[in-house]
C-alpha atoms as a PDB file:
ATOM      1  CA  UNK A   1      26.727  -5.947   0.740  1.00  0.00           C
ATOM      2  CA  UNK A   2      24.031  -7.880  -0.840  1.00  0.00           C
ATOM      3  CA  UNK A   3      22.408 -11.008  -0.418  1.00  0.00           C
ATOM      4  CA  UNK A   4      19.717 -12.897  -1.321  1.00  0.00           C
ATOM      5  CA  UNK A   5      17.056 -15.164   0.350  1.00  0.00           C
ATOM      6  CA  UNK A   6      13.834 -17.906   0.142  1.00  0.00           C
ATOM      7  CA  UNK A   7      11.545 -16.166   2.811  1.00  0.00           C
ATOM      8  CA  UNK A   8       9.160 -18.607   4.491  1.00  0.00           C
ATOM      9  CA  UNK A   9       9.289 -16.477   7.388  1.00  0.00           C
ATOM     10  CA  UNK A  10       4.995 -16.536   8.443  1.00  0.00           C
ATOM     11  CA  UNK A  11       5.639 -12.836   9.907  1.00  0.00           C
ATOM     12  CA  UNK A  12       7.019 -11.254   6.949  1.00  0.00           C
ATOM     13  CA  UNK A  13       4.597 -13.607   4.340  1.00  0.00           C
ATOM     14  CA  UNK A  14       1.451 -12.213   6.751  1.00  0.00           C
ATOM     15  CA  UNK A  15       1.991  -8.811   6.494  1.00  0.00           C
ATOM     16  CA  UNK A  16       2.825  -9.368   2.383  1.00  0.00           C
ATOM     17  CA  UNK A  17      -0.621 -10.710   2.368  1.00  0.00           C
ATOM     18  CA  UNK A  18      -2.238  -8.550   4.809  1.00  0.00           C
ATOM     19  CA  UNK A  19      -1.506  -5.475   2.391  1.00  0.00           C
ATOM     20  CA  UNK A  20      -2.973  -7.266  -0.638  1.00  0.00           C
ATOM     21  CA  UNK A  21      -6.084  -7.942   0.805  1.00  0.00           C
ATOM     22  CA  UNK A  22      -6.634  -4.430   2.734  1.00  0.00           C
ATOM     23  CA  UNK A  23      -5.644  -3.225  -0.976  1.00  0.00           C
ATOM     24  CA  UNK A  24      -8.340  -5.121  -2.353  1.00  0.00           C
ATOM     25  CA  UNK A  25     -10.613  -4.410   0.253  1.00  0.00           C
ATOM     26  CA  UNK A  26     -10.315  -0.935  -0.175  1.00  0.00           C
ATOM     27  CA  UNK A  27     -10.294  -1.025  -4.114  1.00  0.00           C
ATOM     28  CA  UNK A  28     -13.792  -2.726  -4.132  1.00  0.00           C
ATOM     29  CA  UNK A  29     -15.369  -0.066  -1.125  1.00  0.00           C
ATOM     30  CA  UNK A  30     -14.456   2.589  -3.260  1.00  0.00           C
ATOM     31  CA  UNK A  31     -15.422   1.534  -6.281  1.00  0.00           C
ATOM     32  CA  UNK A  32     -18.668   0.297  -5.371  1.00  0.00           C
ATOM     33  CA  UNK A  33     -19.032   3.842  -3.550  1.00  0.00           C
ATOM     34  CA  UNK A  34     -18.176   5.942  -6.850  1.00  0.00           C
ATOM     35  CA  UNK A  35     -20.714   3.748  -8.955  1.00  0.00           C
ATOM     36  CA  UNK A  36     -23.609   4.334  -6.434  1.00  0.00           C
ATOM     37  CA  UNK A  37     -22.451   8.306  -5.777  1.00  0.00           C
ATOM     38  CA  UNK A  38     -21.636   8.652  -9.243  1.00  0.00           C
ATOM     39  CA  UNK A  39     -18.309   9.507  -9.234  1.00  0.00           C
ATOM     40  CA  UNK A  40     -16.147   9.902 -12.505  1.00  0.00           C
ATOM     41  CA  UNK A  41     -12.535   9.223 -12.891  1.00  0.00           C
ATOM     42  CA  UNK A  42     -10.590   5.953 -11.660  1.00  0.00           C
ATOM     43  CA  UNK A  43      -8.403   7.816  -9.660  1.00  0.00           C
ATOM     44  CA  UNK A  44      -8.434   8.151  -5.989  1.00  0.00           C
ATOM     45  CA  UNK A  45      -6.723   8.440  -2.557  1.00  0.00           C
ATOM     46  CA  UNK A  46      -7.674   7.753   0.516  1.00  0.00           C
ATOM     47  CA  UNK A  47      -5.831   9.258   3.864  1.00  0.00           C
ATOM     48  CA  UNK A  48      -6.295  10.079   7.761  1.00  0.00           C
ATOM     49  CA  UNK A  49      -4.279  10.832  10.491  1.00  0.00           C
ATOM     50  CA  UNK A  50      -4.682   7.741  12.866  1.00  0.00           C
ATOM     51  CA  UNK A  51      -2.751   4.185  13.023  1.00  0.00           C
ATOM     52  CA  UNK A  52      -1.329   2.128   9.952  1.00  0.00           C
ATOM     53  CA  UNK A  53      -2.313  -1.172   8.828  1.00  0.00           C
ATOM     54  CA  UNK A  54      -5.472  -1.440  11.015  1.00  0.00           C
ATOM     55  CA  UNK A  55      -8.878  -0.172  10.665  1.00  0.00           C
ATOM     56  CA  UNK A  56     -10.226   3.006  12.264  1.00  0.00           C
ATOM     57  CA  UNK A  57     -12.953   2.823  15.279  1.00  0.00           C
ATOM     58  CA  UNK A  58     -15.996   4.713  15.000  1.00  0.00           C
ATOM     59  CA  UNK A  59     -14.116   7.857  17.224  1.00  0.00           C
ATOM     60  CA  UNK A  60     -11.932   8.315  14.861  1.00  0.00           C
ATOM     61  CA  UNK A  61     -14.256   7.846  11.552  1.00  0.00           C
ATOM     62  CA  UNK A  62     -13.732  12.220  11.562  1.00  0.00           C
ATOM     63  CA  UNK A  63     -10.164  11.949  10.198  1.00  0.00           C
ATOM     64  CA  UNK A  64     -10.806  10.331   7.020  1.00  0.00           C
ATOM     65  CA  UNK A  65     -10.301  12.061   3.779  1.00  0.00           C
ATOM     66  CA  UNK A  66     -11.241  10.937   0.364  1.00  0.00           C
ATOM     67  CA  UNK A  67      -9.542  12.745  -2.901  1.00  0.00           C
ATOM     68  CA  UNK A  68     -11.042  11.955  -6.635  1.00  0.00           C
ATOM     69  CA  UNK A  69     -10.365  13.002  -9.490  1.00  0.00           C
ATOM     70  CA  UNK A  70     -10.844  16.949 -10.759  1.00  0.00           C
ATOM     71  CA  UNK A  71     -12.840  17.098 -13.795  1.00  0.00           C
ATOM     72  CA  UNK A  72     -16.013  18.618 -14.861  1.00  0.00           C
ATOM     73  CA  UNK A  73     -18.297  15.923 -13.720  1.00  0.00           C
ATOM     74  CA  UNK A  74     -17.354  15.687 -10.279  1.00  0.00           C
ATOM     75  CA  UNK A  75     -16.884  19.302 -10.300  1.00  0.00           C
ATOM     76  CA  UNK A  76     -20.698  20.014 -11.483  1.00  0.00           C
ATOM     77  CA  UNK A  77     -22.119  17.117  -9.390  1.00  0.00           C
ATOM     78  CA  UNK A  78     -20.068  17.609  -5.963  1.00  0.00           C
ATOM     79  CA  UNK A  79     -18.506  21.021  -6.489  1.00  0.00           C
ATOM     80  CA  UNK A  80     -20.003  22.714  -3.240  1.00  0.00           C
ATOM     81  CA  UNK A  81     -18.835  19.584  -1.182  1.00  0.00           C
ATOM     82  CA  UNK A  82     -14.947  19.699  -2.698  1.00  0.00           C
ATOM     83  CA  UNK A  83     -11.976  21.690  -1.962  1.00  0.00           C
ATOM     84  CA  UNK A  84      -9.560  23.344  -4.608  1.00  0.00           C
ATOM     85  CA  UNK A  85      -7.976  21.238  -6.894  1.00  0.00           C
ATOM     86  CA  UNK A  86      -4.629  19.879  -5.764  1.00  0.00           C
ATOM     87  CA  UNK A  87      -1.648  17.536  -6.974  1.00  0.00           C
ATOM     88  CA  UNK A  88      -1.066  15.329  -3.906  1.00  0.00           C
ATOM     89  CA  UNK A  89       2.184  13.869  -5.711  1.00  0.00           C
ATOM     90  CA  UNK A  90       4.934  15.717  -7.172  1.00  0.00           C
ATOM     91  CA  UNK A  91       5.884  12.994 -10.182  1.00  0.00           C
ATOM     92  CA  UNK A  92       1.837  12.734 -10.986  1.00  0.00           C
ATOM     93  CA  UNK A  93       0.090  15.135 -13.151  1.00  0.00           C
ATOM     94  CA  UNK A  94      -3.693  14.392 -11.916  1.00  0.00           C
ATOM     95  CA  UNK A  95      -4.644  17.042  -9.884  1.00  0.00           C
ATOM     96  CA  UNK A  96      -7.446  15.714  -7.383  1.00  0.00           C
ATOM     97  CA  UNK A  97      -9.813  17.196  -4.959  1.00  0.00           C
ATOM     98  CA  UNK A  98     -10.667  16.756  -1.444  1.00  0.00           C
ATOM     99  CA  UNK A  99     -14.030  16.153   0.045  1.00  0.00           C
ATOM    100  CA  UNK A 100     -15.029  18.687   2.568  1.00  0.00           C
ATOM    101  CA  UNK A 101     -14.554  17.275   6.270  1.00  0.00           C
ATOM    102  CA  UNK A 102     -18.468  18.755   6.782  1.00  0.00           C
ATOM    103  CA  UNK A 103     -19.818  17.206   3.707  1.00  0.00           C
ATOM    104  CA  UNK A 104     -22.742  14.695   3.312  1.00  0.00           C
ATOM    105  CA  UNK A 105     -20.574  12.668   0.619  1.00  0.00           C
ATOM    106  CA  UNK A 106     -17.753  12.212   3.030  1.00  0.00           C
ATOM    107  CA  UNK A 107     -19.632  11.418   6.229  1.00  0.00           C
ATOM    108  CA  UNK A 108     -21.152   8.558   4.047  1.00  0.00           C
ATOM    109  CA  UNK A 109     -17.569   7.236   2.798  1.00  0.00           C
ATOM    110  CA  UNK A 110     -16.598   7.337   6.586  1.00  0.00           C
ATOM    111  CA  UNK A 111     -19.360   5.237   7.833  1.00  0.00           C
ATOM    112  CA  UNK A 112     -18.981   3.304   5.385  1.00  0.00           C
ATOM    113  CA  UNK A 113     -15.133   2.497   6.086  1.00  0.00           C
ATOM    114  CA  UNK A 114     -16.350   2.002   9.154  1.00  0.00           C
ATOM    115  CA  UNK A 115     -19.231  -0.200   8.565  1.00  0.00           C
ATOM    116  CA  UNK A 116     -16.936  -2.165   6.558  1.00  0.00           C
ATOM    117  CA  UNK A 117     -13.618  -2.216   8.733  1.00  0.00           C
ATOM    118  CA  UNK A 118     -11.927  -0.582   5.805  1.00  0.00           C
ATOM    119  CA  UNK A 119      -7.619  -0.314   6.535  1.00  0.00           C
ATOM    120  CA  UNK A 120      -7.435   3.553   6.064  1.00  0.00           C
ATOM    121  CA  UNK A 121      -3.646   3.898   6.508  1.00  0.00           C
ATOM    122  CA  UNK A 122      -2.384   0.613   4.282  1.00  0.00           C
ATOM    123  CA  UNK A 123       1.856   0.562   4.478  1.00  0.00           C
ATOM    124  CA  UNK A 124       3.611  -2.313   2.945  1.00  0.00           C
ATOM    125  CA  UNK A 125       6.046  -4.710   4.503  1.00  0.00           C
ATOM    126  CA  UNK A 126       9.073  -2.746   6.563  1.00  0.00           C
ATOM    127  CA  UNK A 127      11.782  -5.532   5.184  1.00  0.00           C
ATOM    128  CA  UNK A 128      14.526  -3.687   7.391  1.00  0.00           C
ATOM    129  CA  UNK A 129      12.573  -4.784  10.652  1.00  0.00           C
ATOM    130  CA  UNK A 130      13.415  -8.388   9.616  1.00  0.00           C
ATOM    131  CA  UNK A 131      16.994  -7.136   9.407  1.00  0.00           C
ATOM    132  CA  UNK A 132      18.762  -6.729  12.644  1.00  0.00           C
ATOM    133  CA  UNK A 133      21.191  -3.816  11.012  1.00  0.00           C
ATOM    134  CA  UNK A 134      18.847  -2.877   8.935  1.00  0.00           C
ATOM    135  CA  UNK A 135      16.310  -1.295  11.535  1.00  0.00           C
ATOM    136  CA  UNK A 136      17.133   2.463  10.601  1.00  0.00           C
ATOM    137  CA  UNK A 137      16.904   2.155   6.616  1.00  0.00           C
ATOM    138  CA  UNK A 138      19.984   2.202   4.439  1.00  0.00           C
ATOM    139  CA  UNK A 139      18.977  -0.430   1.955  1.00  0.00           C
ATOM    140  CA  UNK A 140      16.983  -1.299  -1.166  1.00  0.00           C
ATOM    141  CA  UNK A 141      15.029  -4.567  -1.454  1.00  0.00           C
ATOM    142  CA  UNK A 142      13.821  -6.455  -4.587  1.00  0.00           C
ATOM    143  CA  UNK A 143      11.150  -9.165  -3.840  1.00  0.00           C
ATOM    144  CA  UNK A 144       8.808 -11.498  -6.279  1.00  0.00           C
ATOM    145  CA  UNK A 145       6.792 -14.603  -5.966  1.00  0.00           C
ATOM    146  CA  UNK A 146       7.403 -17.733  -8.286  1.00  0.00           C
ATOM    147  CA  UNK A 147       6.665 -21.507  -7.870  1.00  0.00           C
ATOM    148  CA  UNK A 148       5.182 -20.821  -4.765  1.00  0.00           C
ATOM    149  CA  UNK A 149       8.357 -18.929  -3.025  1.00  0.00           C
ATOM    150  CA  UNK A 150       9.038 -15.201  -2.713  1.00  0.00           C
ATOM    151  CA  UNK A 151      12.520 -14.521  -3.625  1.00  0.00           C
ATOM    152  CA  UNK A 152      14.407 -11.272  -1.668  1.00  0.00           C
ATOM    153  CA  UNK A 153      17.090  -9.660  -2.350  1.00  0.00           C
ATOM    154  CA  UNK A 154      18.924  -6.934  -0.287  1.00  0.00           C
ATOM    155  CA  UNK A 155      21.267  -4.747  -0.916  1.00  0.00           C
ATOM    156  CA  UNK A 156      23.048  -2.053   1.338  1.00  0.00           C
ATOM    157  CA  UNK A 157      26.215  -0.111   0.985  1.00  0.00           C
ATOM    158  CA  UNK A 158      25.782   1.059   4.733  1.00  0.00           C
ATOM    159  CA  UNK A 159      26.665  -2.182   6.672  1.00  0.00           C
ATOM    160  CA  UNK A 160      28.905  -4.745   5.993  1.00  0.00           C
ATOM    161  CA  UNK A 161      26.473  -7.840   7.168  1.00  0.00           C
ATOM    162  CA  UNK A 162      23.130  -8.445   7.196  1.00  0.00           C
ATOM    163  CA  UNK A 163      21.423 -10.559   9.429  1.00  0.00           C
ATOM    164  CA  UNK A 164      17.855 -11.971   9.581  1.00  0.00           C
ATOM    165  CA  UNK A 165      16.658 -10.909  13.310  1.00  0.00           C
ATOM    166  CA  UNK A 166      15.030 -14.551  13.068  1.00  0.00           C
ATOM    167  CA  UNK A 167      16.925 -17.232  12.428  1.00  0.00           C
ATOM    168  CA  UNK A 168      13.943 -19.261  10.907  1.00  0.00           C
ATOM    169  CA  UNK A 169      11.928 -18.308   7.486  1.00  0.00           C
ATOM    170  CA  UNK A 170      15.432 -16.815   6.167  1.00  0.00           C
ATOM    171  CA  UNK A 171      16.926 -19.204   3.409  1.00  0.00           C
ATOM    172  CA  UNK A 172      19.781 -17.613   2.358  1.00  0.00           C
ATOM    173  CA  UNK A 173      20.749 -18.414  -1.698  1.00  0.00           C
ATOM    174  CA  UNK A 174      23.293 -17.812  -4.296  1.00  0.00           C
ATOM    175  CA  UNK A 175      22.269 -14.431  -6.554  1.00  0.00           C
ATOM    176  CA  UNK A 176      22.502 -16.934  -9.520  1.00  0.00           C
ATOM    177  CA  UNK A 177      19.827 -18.662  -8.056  1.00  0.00           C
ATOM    178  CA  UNK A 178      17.798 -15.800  -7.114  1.00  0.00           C
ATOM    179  CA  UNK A 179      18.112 -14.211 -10.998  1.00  0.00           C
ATOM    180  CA  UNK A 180      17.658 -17.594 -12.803  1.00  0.00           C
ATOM    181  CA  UNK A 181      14.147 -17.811 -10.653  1.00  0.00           C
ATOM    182  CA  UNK A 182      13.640 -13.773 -11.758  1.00  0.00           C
ATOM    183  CA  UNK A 183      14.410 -14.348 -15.472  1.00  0.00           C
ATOM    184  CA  UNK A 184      12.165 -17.798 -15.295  1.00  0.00           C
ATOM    185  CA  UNK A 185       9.160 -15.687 -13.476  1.00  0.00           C
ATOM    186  CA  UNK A 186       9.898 -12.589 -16.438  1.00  0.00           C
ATOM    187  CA  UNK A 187       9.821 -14.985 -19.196  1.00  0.00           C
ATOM    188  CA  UNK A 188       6.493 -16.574 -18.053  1.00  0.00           C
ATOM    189  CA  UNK A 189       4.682 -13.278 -17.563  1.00  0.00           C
ATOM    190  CA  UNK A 190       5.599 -10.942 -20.708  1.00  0.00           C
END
Protein backbone atom coordinates (compact mmCIF):
# COMPACT_ATOMS: atom_id res chain seq x y z
CA UNK A 1 0.00 0.00 0.00
CA UNK A 2 1.19 3.40 -0.71
CA UNK A 3 -0.14 6.69 -0.91
CA UNK A 4 0.64 10.01 -1.09
CA UNK A 5 -0.47 13.35 0.53
CA UNK A 6 -0.38 17.57 0.79
CA UNK A 7 0.07 17.81 4.68
CA UNK A 8 -1.27 21.08 6.10
CA UNK A 9 -1.92 19.28 9.15
CA UNK A 10 -0.52 22.34 12.02
CA UNK A 11 0.42 19.21 14.39
CA UNK A 12 2.57 17.37 12.11
CA UNK A 13 4.03 20.95 10.31
CA UNK A 14 4.86 22.07 14.27
CA UNK A 15 6.78 19.36 15.24
CA UNK A 16 8.66 19.48 11.45
CA UNK A 17 9.57 22.89 12.56
CA UNK A 18 10.08 22.38 16.12
CA UNK A 19 13.09 19.94 15.21
CA UNK A 20 14.68 22.47 12.85
CA UNK A 21 14.89 25.07 15.18
CA UNK A 22 16.01 22.90 18.40
CA UNK A 23 18.61 21.66 15.59
CA UNK A 24 19.68 25.02 15.05
CA UNK A 25 19.56 25.96 18.45
CA UNK A 26 21.75 23.39 19.44
CA UNK A 27 24.20 23.76 16.38
CA UNK A 28 24.92 27.46 17.35
CA UNK A 29 25.35 26.53 21.54
CA UNK A 30 27.84 24.22 20.58
CA UNK A 31 29.62 25.89 18.29
CA UNK A 32 29.90 29.01 20.05
CA UNK A 33 31.01 26.69 23.11
CA UNK A 34 33.94 24.90 21.05
CA UNK A 35 35.23 28.41 19.75
CA UNK A 36 35.39 29.89 23.34
CA UNK A 37 36.76 26.27 24.95
CA UNK A 38 38.78 25.73 22.04
CA UNK A 39 37.65 22.74 20.79
CA UNK A 40 38.91 21.18 17.40
CA UNK A 41 36.98 19.07 15.06
CA UNK A 42 33.30 19.80 13.68
CA UNK A 43 32.05 16.78 14.93
CA UNK A 44 29.92 16.27 17.90
CA UNK A 45 27.06 14.56 19.81
CA UNK A 46 25.16 15.46 22.34
CA UNK A 47 23.01 12.82 24.64
CA UNK A 48 21.24 12.28 28.19
CA UNK A 49 18.95 10.08 29.62
CA UNK A 50 15.80 12.30 30.33
CA UNK A 51 12.65 13.33 28.02
CA UNK A 52 12.69 13.97 24.11
CA UNK A 53 11.93 17.04 22.34
CA UNK A 54 11.93 19.32 25.44
CA UNK A 55 14.58 20.94 27.36
CA UNK A 56 16.10 19.60 30.58
CA UNK A 57 15.41 21.45 34.14
CA UNK A 58 18.20 22.37 36.20
CA UNK A 59 17.72 18.68 38.31
CA UNK A 60 18.43 16.98 35.63
CA UNK A 61 21.40 19.25 34.03
CA UNK A 62 23.74 15.87 35.62
CA UNK A 63 22.69 13.59 32.73
CA UNK A 64 24.08 15.42 29.93
CA UNK A 65 26.92 14.14 27.93
CA UNK A 66 28.90 15.87 25.30
CA UNK A 67 31.22 13.67 22.73
CA UNK A 68 33.87 15.60 20.27
CA UNK A 69 35.98 14.62 18.20
CA UNK A 70 39.36 12.36 19.12
CA UNK A 71 42.37 13.95 17.83
CA UNK A 72 45.51 15.29 19.20
CA UNK A 73 44.31 18.70 20.05
CA UNK A 74 41.51 17.89 22.12
CA UNK A 75 43.43 15.07 23.40
CA UNK A 76 46.48 17.44 24.65
CA UNK A 77 44.13 20.28 25.73
CA UNK A 78 41.23 18.18 27.56
CA UNK A 79 42.82 14.75 27.83
CA UNK A 80 42.48 14.41 31.76
CA UNK A 81 38.74 15.54 31.45
CA UNK A 82 37.87 12.78 28.44
CA UNK A 83 37.12 9.21 28.40
CA UNK A 84 38.60 6.54 25.89
CA UNK A 85 38.03 7.03 22.49
CA UNK A 86 34.86 5.45 21.15
CA UNK A 87 32.78 5.01 17.79
CA UNK A 88 29.23 5.85 18.92
CA UNK A 89 27.92 4.65 15.35
CA UNK A 90 28.60 1.52 13.67
CA UNK A 91 28.44 2.95 9.75
CA UNK A 92 30.78 6.12 11.00
CA UNK A 93 34.45 5.91 11.20
CA UNK A 94 35.08 9.05 13.68
CA UNK A 95 35.82 7.75 16.81
CA UNK A 96 34.81 10.48 19.53
CA UNK A 97 35.30 10.97 23.16
CA UNK A 98 33.22 11.61 26.08
CA UNK A 99 33.56 14.33 28.61
CA UNK A 100 33.95 13.10 32.09
CA UNK A 101 30.51 13.42 34.10
CA UNK A 102 32.99 15.19 37.02
CA UNK A 103 34.69 17.48 34.67
CA UNK A 104 34.89 21.35 34.73
CA UNK A 105 34.34 21.40 30.76
CA UNK A 106 31.15 19.48 31.05
CA UNK A 107 29.56 21.12 34.08
CA UNK A 108 30.00 24.36 31.94
CA UNK A 109 28.26 22.78 28.68
CA UNK A 110 25.42 21.70 31.15
CA UNK A 111 24.74 25.03 32.57
CA UNK A 112 24.97 26.29 29.70
CA UNK A 113 22.15 24.00 28.02
CA UNK A 114 20.50 24.97 30.76
CA UNK A 115 20.98 28.61 30.78
CA UNK A 116 19.97 28.47 27.30
CA UNK A 117 16.92 25.93 27.33
CA UNK A 118 18.93 23.82 24.95
CA UNK A 119 16.51 20.47 23.53
CA UNK A 120 19.01 17.72 24.70
CA UNK A 121 17.07 14.71 23.34
CA UNK A 122 15.93 16.24 19.64
CA UNK A 123 13.69 13.19 17.71
CA UNK A 124 12.10 14.02 14.47
CA UNK A 125 8.49 13.78 13.47
CA UNK A 126 6.85 10.08 14.40
CA UNK A 127 4.75 10.15 10.85
CA UNK A 128 3.09 6.72 11.98
CA UNK A 129 1.31 8.61 14.97
CA UNK A 130 -0.57 10.56 12.25
CA UNK A 131 -1.46 7.14 10.87
CA UNK A 132 -4.15 5.31 12.66
CA UNK A 133 -2.57 1.69 11.45
CA UNK A 134 0.46 2.91 11.40
CA UNK A 135 0.98 3.45 15.29
CA UNK A 136 3.41 0.35 15.76
CA UNK A 137 5.88 1.05 12.69
CA UNK A 138 5.78 -1.03 9.54
CA UNK A 139 6.30 1.71 7.02
CA UNK A 140 8.76 4.00 5.24
CA UNK A 141 7.96 7.68 4.60
CA UNK A 142 9.44 10.11 1.99
CA UNK A 143 8.66 13.84 2.72
CA UNK A 144 9.99 17.33 1.01
CA UNK A 145 8.94 20.89 0.93
CA UNK A 146 8.26 22.79 -2.46
CA UNK A 147 6.12 25.88 -3.37
CA UNK A 148 5.27 26.23 0.02
CA UNK A 149 3.73 22.49 0.60
CA UNK A 150 5.40 19.42 2.07
CA UNK A 151 4.68 16.51 -0.03
CA UNK A 152 4.43 12.75 1.91
CA UNK A 153 4.50 9.76 0.76
CA UNK A 154 3.90 6.40 2.60
CA UNK A 155 4.45 3.26 1.90
CA UNK A 156 3.73 -0.06 3.89
CA UNK A 157 3.55 -3.66 2.89
CA UNK A 158 2.07 -4.46 6.46
CA UNK A 159 -1.52 -3.03 6.16
CA UNK A 160 -3.71 -2.83 3.47
CA UNK A 161 -5.10 0.96 4.25
CA UNK A 162 -3.83 3.78 5.64
CA UNK A 163 -5.67 6.29 7.29
CA UNK A 164 -4.86 9.82 8.55
CA UNK A 165 -6.02 9.65 12.44
CA UNK A 166 -7.22 13.35 11.51
CA UNK A 167 -9.34 13.87 8.97
CA UNK A 168 -8.10 17.54 8.41
CA UNK A 169 -4.37 18.62 7.17
CA UNK A 170 -4.36 15.18 5.08
CA UNK A 171 -4.75 15.96 1.24
CA UNK A 172 -4.54 12.90 -0.29
CA UNK A 173 -2.90 13.08 -4.20
CA UNK A 174 -2.14 11.04 -7.18
CA UNK A 175 1.81 9.64 -6.98
CA UNK A 176 2.11 11.44 -10.42
CA UNK A 177 1.46 14.44 -8.72
CA UNK A 178 3.55 13.86 -5.81
CA UNK A 179 6.82 12.86 -8.27
CA UNK A 180 6.19 15.66 -10.85
CA UNK A 181 6.41 18.17 -7.59
CA UNK A 182 9.76 15.85 -6.49
CA UNK A 183 11.41 16.00 -9.95
CA UNK A 184 10.36 19.97 -10.17
CA UNK A 185 11.92 20.54 -6.43
CA UNK A 186 15.29 18.13 -7.75
CA UNK A 187 15.67 20.05 -10.83
CA UNK A 188 15.63 23.46 -9.01
CA UNK A 189 18.16 22.46 -6.36
CA UNK A 190 21.10 20.45 -8.24
Amino acid sequence: MEKFYIVTNENFLKEINDYRKHGEERRIVVNNFFEDKGIAGKEYYISGSGFINRPFKEYEKHNIRLYITDCDENNQKFGKELLKPTKLFCDSDTLMRKFRANSKTLKEFQDLCIENNIVINNHSIRVGDYFKELHLGGYSVSRFEYENKLYLNISTTKYETITPDDDTGFTEIKGSEFYKALEEFESKNR
